[in-house]
C-alpha atoms as a PDB file:
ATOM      1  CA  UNK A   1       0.000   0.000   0.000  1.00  0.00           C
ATOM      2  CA  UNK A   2       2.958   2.515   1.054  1.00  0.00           C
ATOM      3  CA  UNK A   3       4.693   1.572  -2.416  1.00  0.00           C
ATOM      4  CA  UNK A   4       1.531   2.102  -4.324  1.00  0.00           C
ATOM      5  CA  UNK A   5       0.880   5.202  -2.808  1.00  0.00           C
ATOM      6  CA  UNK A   6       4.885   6.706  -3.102  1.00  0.00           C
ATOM      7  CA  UNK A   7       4.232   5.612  -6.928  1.00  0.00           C
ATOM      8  CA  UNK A   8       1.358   7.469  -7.473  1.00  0.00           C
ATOM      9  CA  UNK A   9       2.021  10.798  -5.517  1.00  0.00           C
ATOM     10  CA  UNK A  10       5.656  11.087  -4.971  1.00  0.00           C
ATOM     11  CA  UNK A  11       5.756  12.523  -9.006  1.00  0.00           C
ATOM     12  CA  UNK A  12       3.267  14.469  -8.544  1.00  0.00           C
ATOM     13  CA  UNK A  13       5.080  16.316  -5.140  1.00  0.00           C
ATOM     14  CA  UNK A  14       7.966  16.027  -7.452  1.00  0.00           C
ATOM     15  CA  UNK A  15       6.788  18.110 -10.170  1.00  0.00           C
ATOM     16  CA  UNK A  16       5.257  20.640  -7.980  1.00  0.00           C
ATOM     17  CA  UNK A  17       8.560  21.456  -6.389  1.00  0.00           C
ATOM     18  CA  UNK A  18      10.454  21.434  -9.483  1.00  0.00           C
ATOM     19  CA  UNK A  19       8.057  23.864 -11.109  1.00  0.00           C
ATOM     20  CA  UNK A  20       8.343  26.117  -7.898  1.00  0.00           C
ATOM     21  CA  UNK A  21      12.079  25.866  -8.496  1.00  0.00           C
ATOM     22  CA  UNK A  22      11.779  26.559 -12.180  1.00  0.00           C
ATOM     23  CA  UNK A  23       9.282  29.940 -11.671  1.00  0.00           C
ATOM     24  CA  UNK A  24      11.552  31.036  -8.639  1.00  0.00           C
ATOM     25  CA  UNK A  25      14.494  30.943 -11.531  1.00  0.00           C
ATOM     26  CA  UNK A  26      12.642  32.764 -14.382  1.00  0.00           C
ATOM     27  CA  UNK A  27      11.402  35.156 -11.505  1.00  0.00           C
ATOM     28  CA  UNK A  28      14.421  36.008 -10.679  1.00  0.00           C
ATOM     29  CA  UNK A  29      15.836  37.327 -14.079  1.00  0.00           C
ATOM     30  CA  UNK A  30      12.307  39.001 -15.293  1.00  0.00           C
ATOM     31  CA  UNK A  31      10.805  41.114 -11.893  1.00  0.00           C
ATOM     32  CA  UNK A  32      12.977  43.741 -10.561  1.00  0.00           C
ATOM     33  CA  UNK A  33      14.038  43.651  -6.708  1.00  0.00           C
ATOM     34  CA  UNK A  34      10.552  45.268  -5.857  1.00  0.00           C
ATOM     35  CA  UNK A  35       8.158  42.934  -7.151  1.00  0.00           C
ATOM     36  CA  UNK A  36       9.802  40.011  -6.553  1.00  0.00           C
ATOM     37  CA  UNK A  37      10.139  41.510  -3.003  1.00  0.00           C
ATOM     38  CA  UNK A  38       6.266  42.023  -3.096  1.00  0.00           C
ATOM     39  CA  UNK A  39       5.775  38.271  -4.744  1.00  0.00           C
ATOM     40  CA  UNK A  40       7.588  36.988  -1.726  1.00  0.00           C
ATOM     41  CA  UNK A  41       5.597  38.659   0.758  1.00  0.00           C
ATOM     42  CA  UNK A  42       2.485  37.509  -1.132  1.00  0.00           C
ATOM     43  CA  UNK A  43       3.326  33.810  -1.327  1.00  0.00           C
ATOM     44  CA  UNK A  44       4.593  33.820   2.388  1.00  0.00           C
ATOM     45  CA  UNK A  45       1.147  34.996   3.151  1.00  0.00           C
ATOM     46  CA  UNK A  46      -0.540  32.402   1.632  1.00  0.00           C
ATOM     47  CA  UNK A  47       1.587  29.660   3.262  1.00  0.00           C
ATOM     48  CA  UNK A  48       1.145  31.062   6.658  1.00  0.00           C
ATOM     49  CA  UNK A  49      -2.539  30.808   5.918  1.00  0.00           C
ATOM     50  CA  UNK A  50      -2.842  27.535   4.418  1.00  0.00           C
ATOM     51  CA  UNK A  51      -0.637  26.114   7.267  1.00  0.00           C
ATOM     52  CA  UNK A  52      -3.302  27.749  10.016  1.00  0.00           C
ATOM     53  CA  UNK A  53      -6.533  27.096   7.819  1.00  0.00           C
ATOM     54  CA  UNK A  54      -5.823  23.871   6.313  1.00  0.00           C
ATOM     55  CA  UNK A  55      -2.692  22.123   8.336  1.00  0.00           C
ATOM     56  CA  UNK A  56      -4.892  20.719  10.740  1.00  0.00           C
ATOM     57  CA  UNK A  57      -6.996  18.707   8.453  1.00  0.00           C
ATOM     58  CA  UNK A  58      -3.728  17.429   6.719  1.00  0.00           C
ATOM     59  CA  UNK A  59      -2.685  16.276  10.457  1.00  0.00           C
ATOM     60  CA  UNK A  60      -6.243  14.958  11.564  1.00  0.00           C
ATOM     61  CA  UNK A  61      -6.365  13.074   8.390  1.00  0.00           C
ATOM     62  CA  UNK A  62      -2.895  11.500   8.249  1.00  0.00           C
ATOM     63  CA  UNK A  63      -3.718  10.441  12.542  1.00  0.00           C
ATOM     64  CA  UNK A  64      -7.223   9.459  12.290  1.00  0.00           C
ATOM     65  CA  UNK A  65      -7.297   8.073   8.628  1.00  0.00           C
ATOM     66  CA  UNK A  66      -8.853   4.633   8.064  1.00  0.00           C
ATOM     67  CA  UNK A  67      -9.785   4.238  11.636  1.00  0.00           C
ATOM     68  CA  UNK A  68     -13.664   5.406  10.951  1.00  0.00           C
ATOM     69  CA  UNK A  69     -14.635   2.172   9.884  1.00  0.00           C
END
């Protein structure tokens, strides 16, 4: 089941942070210091609020998953 499961999301966690990689590069050379100053601030905003909004069902799900039945 672990195996199964590694196969079928590990690419896809993969590929997410290799495109975050990739835009952080071609950021880097197209926005000047002050927007890419502003799209930090922006994105570290919207981490901060999906880790308070959304972390705990991540947490509660990965603890309590599969033992409903």
């Amino acid at each position: 089941m672990l195996l199964k499961s590694t196969l079928i999301y590990g690419p896809a966690i993969l590929l997410t942070r290799l495109s975050a990689l990739l835009f952080l590069v071609v950021a880097t050379r197209l926005i000047d210091q002050t927007e890419f100053g502003l799209l930090t601030l922006v994105v570290t905003v919207g981490e901060m609020t999906d880790a308070a909004f959304t972390g705990w069902l991540r947490t509660s799900l990965l603890r309590l998953g599969g033992k409903g039945r």
